[in-house]
N, C-alpha and C. Protein backbone atom coordinates (compact mmCIF):
# COMPACT_ATOMS: atom_id res chain seq x y z
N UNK A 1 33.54 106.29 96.79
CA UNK A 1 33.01 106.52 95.45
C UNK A 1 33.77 105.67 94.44
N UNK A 2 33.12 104.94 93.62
CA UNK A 2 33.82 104.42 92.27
C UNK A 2 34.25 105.17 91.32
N UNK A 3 35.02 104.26 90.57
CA UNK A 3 35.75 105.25 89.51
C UNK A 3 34.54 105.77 88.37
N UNK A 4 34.12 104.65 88.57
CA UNK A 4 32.30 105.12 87.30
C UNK A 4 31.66 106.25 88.07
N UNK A 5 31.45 106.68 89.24
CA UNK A 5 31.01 106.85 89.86
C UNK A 5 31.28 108.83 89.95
N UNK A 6 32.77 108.60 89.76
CA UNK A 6 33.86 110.12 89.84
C UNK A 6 34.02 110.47 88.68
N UNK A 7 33.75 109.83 87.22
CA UNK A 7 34.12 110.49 86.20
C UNK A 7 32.49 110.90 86.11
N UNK A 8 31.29 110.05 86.14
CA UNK A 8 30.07 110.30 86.16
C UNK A 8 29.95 112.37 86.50
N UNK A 9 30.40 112.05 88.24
CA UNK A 9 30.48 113.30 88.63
C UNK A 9 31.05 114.65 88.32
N UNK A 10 32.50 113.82 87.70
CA UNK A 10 33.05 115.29 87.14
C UNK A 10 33.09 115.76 86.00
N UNK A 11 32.47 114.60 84.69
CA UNK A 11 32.23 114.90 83.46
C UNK A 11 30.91 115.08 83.43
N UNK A 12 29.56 114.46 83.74
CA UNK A 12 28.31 114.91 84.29
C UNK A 12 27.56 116.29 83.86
N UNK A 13 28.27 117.29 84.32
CA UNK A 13 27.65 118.86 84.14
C UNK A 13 28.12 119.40 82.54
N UNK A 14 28.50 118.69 82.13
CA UNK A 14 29.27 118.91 80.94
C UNK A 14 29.07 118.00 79.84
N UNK A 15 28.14 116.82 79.99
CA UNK A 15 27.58 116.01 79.02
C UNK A 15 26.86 116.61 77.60
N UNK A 16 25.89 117.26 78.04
CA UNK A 16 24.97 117.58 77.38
C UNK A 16 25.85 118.77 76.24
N UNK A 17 27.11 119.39 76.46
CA UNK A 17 27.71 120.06 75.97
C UNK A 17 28.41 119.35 74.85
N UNK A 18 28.90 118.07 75.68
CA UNK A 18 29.89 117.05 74.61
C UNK A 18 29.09 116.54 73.28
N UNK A 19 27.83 116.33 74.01
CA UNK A 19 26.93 115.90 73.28
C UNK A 19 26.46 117.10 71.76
N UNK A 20 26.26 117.60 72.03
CA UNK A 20 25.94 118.96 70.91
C UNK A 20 27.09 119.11 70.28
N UNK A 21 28.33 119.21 70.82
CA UNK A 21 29.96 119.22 70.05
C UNK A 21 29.71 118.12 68.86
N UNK A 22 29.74 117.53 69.44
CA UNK A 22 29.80 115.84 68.87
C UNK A 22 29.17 115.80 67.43
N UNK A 23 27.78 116.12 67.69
CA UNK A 23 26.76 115.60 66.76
C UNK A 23 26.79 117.30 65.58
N UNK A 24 27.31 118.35 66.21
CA UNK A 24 27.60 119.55 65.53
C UNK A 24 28.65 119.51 64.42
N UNK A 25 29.58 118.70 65.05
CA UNK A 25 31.23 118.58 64.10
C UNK A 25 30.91 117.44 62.94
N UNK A 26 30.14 116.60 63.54
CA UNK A 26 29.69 115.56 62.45
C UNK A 26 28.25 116.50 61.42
N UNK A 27 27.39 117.49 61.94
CA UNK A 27 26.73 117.72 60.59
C UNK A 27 27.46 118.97 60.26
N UNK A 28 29.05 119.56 60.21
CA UNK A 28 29.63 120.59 59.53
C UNK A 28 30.14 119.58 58.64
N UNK A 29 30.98 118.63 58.88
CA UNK A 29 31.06 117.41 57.80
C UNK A 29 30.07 117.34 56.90
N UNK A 30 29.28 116.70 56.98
CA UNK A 30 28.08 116.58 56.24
C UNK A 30 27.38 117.70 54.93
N UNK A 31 27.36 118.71 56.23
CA UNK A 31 26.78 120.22 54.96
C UNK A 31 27.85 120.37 53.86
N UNK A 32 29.32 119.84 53.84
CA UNK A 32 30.02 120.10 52.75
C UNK A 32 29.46 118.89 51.37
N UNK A 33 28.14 118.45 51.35
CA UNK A 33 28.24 117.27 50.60
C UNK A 33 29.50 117.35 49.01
N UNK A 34 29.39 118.31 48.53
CA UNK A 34 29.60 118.19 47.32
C UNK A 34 31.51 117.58 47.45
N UNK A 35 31.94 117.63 48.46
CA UNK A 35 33.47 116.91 48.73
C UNK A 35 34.05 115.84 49.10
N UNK A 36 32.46 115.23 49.58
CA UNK A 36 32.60 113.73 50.47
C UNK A 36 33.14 112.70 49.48
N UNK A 37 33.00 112.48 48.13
CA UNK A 37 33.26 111.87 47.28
C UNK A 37 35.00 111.53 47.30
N UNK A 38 35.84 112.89 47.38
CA UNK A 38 37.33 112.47 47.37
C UNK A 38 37.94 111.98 48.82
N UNK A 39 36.98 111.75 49.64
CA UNK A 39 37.83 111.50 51.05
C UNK A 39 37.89 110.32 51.23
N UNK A 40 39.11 109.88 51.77
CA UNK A 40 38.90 108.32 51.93
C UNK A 40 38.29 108.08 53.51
N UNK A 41 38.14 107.06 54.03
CA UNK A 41 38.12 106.99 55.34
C UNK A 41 38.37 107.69 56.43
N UNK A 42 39.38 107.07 56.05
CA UNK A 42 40.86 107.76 57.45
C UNK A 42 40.06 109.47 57.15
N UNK A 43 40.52 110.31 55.93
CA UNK A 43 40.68 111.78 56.02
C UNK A 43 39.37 112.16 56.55
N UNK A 44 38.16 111.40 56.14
CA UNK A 44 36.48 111.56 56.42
C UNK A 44 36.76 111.75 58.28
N UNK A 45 37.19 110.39 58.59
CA UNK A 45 37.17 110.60 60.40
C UNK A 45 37.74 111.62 61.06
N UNK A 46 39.12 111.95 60.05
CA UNK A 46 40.38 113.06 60.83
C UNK A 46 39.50 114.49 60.40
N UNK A 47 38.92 115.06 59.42
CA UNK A 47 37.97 115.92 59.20
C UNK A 47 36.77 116.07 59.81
N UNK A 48 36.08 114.88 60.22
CA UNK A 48 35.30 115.15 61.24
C UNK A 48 35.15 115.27 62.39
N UNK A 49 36.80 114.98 62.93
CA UNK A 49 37.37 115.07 64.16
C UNK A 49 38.02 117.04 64.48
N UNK A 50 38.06 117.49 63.28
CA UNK A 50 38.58 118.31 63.37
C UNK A 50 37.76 119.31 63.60
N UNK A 51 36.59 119.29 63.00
CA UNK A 51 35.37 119.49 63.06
C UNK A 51 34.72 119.57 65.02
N UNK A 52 34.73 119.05 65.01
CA UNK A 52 34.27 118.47 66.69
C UNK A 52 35.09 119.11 67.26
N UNK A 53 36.88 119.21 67.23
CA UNK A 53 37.47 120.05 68.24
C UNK A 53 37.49 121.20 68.11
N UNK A 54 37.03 121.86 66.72
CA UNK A 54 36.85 123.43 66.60
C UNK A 54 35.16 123.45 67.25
N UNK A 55 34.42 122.80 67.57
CA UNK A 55 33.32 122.83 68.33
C UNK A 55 33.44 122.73 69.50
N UNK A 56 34.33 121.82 70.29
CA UNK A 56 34.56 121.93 71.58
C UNK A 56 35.16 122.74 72.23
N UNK A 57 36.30 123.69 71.22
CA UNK A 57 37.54 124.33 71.78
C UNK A 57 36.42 126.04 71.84
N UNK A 58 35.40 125.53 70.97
CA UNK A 58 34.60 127.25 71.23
C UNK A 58 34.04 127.51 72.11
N UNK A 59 33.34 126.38 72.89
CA UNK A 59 32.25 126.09 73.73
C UNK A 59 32.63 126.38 75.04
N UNK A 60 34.04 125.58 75.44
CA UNK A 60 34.76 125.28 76.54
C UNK A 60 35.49 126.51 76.71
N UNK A 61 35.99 127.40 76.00
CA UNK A 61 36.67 128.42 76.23
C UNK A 61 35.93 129.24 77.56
N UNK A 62 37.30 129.58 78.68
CA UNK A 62 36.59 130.28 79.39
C UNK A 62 35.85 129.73 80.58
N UNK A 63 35.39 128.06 80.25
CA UNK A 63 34.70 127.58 81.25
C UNK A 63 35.48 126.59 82.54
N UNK A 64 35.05 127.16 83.67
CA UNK A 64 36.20 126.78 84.76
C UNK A 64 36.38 125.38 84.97
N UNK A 65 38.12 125.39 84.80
CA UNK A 65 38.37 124.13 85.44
C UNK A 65 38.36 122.40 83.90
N UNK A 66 38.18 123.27 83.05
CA UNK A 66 38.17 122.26 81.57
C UNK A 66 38.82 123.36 80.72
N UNK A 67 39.97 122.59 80.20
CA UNK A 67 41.30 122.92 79.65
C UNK A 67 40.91 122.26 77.98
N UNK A 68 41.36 122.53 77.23
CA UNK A 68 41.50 122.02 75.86
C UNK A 68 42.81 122.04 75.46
N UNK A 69 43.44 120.98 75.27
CA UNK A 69 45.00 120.52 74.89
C UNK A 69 45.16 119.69 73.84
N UNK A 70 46.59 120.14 73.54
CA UNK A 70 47.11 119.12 72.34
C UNK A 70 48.60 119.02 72.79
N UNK A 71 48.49 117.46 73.09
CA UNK A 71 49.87 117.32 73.54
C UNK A 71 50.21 115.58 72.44
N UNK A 72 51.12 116.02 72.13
CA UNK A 72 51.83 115.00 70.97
C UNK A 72 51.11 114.71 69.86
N UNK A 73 50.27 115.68 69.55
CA UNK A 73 49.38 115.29 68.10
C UNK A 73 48.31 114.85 68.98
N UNK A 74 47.88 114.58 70.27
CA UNK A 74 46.65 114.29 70.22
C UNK A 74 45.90 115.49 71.26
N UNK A 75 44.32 115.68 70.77
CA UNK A 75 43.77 116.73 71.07
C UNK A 75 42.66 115.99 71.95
N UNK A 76 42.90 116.44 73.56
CA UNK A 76 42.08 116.17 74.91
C UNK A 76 41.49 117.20 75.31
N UNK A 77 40.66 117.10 76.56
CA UNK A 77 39.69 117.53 77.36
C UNK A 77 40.26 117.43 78.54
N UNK A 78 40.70 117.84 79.81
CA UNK A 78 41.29 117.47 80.97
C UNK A 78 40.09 118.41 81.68
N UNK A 79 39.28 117.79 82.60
CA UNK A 79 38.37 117.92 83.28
C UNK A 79 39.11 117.85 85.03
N UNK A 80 39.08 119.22 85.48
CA UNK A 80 39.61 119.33 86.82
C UNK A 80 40.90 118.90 87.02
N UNK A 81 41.74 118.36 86.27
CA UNK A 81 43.27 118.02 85.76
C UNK A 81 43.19 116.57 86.67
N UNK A 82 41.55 115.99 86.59
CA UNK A 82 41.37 114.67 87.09
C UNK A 82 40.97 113.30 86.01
N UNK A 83 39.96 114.14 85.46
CA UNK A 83 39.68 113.08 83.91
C UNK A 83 40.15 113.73 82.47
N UNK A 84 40.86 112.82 81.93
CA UNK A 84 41.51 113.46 80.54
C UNK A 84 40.64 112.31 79.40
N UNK A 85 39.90 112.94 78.64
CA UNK A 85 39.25 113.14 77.41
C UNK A 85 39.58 112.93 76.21
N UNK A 86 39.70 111.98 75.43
CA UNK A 86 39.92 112.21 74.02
C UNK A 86 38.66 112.41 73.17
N UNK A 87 38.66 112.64 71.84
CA UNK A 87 37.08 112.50 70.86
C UNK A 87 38.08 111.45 69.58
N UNK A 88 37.07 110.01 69.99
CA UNK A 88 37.03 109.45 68.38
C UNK A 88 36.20 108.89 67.49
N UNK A 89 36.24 108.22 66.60
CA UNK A 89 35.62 107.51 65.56
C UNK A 89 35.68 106.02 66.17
N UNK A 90 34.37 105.69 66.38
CA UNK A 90 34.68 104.38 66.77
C UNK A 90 34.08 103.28 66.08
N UNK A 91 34.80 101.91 66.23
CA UNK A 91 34.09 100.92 65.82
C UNK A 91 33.79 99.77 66.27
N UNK A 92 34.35 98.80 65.97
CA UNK A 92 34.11 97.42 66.20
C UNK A 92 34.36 97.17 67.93
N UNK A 93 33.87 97.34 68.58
CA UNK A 93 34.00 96.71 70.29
C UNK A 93 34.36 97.92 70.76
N UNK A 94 33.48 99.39 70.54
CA UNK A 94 34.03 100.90 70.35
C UNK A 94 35.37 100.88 70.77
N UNK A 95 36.05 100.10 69.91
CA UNK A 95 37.35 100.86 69.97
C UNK A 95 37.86 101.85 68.60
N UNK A 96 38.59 102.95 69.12
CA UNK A 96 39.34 103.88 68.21
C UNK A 96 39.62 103.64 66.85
N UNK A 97 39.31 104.13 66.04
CA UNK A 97 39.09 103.87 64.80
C UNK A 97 40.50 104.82 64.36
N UNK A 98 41.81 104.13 65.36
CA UNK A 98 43.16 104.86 63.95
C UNK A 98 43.87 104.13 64.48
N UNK A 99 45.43 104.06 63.92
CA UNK A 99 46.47 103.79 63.68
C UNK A 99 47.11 103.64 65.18
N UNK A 100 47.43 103.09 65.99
CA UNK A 100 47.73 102.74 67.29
C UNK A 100 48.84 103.33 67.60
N UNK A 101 49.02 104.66 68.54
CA UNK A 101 50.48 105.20 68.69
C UNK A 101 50.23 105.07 70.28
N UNK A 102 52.10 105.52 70.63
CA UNK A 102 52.78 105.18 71.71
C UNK A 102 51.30 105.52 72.79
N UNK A 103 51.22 106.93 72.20
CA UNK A 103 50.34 107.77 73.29
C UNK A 103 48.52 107.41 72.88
N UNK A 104 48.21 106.98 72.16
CA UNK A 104 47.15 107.00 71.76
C UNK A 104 46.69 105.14 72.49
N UNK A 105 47.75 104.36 72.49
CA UNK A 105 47.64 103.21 73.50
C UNK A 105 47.35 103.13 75.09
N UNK A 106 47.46 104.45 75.10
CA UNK A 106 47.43 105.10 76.66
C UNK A 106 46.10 104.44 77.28
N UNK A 107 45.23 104.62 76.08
CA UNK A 107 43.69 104.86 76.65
C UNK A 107 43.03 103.62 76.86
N UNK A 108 43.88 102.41 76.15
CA UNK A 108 43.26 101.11 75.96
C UNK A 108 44.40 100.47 77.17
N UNK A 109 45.25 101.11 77.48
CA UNK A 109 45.92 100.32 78.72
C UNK A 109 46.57 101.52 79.57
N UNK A 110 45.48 102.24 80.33
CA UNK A 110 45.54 103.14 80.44
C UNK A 110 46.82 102.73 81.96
N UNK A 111 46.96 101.44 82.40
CA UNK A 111 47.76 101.21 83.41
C UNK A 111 49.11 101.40 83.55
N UNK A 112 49.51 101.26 81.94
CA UNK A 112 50.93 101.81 81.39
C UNK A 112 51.44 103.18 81.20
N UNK A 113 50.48 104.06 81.75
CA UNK A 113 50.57 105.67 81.41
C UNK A 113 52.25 106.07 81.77
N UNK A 114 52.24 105.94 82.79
CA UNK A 114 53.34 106.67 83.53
C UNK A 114 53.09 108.12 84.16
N UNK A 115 53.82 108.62 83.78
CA UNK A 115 53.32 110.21 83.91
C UNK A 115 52.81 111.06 83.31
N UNK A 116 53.01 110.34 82.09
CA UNK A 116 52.31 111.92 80.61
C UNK A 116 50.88 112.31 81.08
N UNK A 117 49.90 111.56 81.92
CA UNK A 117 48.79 111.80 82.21
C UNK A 117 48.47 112.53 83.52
N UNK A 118 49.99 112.09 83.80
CA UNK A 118 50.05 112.11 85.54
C UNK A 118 48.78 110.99 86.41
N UNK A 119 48.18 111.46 87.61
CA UNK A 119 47.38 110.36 87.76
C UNK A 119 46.04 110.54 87.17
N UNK A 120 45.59 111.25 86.20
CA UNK A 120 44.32 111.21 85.66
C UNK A 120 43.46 110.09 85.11
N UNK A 121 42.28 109.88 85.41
CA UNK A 121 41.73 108.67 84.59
C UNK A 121 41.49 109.33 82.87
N UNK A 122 41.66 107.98 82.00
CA UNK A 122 41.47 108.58 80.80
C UNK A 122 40.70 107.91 79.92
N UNK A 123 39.78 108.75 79.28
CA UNK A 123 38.40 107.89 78.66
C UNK A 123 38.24 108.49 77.64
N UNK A 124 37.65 107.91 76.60
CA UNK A 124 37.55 108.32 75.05
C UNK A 124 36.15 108.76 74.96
N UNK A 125 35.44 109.54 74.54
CA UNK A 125 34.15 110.30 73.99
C UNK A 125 34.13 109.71 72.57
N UNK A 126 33.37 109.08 72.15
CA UNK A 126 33.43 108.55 70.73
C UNK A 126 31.58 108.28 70.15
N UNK A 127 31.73 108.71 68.77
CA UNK A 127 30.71 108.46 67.83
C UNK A 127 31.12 107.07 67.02
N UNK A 128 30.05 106.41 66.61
CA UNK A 128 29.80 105.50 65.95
C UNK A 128 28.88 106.00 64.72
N UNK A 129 29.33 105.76 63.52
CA UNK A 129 28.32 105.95 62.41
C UNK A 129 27.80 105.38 61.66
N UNK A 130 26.80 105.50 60.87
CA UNK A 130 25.96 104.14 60.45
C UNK A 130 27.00 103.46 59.53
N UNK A 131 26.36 102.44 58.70
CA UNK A 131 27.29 102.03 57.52
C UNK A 131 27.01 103.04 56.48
N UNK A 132 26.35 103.46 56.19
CA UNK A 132 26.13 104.48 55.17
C UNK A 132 27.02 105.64 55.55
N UNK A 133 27.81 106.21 56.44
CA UNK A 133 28.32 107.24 56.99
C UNK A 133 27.42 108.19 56.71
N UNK A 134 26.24 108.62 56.71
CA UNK A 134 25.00 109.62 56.86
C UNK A 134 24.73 110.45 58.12
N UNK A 135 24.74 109.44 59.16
CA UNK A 135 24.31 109.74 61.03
C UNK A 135 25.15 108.86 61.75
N UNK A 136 25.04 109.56 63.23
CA UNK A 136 25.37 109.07 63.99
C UNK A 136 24.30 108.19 64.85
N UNK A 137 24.64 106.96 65.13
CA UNK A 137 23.89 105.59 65.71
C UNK A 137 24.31 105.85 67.31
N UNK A 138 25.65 106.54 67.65
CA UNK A 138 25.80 105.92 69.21
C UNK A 138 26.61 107.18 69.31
N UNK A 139 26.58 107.52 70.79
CA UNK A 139 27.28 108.16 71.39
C UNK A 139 27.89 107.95 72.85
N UNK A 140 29.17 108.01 73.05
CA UNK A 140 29.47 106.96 74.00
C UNK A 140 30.28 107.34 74.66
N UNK A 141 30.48 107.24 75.87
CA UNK A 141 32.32 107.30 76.42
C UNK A 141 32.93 105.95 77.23
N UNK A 142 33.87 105.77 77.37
CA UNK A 142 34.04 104.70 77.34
C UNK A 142 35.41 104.99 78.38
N UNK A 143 35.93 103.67 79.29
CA UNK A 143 36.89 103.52 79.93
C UNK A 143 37.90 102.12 79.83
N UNK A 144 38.83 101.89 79.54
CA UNK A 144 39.27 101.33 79.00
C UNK A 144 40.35 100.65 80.42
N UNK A 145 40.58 98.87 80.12
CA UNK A 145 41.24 98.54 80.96
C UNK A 145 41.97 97.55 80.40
N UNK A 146 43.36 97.02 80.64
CA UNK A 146 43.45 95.90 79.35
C UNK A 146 43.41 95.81 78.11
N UNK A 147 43.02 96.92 77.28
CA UNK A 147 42.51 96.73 75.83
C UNK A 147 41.01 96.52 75.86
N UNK A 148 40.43 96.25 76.93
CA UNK A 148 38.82 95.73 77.23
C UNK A 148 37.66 96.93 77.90
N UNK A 149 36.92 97.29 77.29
CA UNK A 149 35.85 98.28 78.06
C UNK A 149 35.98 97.93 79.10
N UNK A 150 35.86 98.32 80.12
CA UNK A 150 36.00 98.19 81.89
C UNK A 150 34.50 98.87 81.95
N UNK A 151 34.72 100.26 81.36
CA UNK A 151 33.32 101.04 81.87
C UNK A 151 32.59 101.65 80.92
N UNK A 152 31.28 102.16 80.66
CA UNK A 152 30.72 102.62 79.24
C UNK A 152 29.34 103.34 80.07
N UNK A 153 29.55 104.55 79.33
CA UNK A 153 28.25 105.76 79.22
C UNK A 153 27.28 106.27 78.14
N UNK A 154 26.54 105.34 77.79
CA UNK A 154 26.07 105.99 76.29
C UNK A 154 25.08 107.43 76.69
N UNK A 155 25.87 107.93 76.23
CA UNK A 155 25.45 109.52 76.37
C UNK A 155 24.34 109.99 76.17
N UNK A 156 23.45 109.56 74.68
CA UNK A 156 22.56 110.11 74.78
C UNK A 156 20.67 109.55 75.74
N UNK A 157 21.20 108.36 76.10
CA UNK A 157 20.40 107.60 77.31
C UNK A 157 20.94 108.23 78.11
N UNK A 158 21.95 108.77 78.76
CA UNK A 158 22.34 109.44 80.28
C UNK A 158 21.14 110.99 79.88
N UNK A 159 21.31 111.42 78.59
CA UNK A 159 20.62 112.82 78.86
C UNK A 159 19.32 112.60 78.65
N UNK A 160 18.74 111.50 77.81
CA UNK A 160 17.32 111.14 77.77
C UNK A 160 16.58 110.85 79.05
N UNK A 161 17.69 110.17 79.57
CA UNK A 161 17.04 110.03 81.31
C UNK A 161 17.31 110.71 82.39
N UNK A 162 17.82 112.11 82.00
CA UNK A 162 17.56 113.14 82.66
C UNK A 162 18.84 112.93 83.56
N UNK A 163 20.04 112.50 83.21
CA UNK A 163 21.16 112.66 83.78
C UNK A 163 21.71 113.64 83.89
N UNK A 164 21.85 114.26 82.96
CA UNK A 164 22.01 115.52 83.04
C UNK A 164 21.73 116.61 82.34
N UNK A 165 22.02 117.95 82.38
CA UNK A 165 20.88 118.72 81.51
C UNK A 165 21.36 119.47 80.01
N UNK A 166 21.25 119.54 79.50
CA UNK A 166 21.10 119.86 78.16
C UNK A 166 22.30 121.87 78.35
N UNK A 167 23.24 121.99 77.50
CA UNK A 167 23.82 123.26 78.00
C UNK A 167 23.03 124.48 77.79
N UNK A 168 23.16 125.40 79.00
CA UNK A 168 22.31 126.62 78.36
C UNK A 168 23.26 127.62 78.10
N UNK A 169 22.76 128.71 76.75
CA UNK A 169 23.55 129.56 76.44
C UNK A 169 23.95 130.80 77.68
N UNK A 170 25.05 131.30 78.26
CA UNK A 170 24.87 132.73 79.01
C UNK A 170 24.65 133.61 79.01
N UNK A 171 23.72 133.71 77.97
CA UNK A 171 23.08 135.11 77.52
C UNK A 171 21.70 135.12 77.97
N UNK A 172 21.66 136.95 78.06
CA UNK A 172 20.47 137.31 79.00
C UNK A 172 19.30 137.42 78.00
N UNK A 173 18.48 137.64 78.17
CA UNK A 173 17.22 137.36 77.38
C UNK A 173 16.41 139.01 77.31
N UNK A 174 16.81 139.55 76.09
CA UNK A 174 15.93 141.04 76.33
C UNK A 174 15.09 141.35 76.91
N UNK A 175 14.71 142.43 77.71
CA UNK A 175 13.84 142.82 78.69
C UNK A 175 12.69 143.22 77.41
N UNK A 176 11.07 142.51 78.12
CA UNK A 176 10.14 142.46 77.28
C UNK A 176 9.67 143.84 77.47
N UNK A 177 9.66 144.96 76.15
CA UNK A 177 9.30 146.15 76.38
C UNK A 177 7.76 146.09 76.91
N UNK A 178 7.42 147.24 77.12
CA UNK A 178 5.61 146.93 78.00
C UNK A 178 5.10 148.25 76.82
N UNK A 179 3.67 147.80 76.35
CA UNK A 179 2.90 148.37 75.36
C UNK A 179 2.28 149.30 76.21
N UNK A 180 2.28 150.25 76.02
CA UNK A 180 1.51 151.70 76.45
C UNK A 180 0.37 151.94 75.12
N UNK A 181 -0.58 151.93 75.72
CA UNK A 181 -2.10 152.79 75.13
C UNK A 181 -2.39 153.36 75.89
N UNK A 182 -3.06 154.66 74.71
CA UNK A 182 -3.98 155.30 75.30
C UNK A 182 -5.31 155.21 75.25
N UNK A 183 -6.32 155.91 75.99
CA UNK A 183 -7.81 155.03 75.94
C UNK A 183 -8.06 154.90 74.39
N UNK A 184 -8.06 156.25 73.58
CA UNK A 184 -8.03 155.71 71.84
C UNK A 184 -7.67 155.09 71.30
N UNK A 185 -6.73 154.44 71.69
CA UNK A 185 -6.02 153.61 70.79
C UNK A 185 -6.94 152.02 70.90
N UNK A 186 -7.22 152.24 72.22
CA UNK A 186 -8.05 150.54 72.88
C UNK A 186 -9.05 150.79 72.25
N UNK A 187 -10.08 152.35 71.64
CA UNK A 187 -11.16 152.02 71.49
C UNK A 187 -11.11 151.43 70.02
N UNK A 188 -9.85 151.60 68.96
CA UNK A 188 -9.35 151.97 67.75
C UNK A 188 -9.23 150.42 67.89
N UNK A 189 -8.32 149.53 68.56
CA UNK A 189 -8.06 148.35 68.34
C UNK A 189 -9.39 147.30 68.48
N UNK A 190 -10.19 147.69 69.48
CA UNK A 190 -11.57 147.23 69.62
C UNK A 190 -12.05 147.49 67.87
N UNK A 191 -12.37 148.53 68.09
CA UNK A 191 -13.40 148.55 66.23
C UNK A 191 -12.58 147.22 65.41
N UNK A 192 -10.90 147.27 64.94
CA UNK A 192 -10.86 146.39 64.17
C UNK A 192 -10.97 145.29 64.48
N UNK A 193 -10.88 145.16 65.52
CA UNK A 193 -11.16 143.35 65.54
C UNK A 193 -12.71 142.80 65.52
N UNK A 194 -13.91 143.52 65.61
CA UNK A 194 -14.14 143.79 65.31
C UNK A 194 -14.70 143.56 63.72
N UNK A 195 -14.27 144.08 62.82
CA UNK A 195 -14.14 143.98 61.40
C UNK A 195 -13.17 142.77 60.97
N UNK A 196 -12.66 142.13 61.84
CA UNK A 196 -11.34 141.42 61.37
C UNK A 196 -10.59 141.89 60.52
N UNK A 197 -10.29 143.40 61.24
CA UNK A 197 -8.47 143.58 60.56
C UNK A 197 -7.70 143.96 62.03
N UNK A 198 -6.83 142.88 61.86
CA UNK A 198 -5.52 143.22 62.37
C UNK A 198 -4.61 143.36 62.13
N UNK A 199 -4.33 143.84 60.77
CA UNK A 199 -3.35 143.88 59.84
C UNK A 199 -2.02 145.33 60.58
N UNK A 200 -3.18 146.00 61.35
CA UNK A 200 -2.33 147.30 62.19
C UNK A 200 -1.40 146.56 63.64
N UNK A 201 -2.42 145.86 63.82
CA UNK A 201 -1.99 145.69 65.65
C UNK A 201 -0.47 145.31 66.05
């Protein structure tokens, strides 16, 4: 199996989840319009990032085998403690839209890890937004080799083409009560319709 091949598989059942996080944390951003005015950049992305991990950290709670962490200021996804996850703002050649730290270089040369990752592969989940900052244009994950995409998933073509499925809630669905009549009542509902009133039924 390839490495495209194993993150496919083990991030896969869990797409359609990232996907709703994603595009959820970016319109809680949004519904605040009346604040967008004082944010600069940077705070717009780190707020809508923050946004997204209080969406992911609700979702994922509980669900086996995907961990939600924050280790050195940065906040991951570790999927089977095999693929580790970041969420960013992306841009120009989707790369990471911040300030380049020790650990945050991890992901663009992911060969230099050492151990902080241990042997996990590590790939960024990232939005792209228009120039207007209004919507999101792309949704993506990405694998990084060199500083150079190696590998790329645009997410919402993986779920359009039925890659994988959309999350369902675990809740049970009320049992549909069953209508009891008696013969009067059928002959009662007959007359109004009838007259066209169903204003009772």
């Amino acid at each position: 199996m390839t490495e495209s091949d194993f993150i496919k598989d083990v991030v896969g059942p869990h797409l359609g989840a990232l996907e709703a996080c994603i595009q959820a944390g970016f319109n809680c951003y949004m519904a605040d319009k009346k604040n967008h005015h004082k944010h600069s950049g940077r705070s717009r992305a780190s707020l809508i990032h923050d946004y997204i991990k209080f969406e992911i950290e609700s979702y994922f709670v509980g669900v086996a085998r995907v961990k939600c962490v924050v280790k050195r200021n940065l906040f991951y996804i570790s999927f089977n403690g095999n693929v580790v996850m970041r969420v960013k703002k992306l841009g120009s050649g989707l790369r990471a839209c911040n300030h380049a730290t020790a650990t945050s270089s991890l992901f663009e040369e992911p060969e230099t890890q050492g151990s902080l990752f241990g042997p996990s592969i590590l790939v960024t989940a990232g939005y792209v937004p228009n120039r207007s900052f209004t919507s999101i244009e792309r949704k993506v994950i990405t694998r990084f080799q060199n500083k150079q995409v190696a590998w790329l998933m645009d997410i919402d073509s993986a779920i359009a083409d039925n890659v994988v499925e959309m999350p369902k809630k675990n809740t049970l669905a009320p049992a549909e009560k069953k209508r009891v009549r008696s013969r009067s009542s059928v002959d009662t509902i007959g007359a109004k319709h009838e007259k066209g009133d169903i204003s009772q039924l």
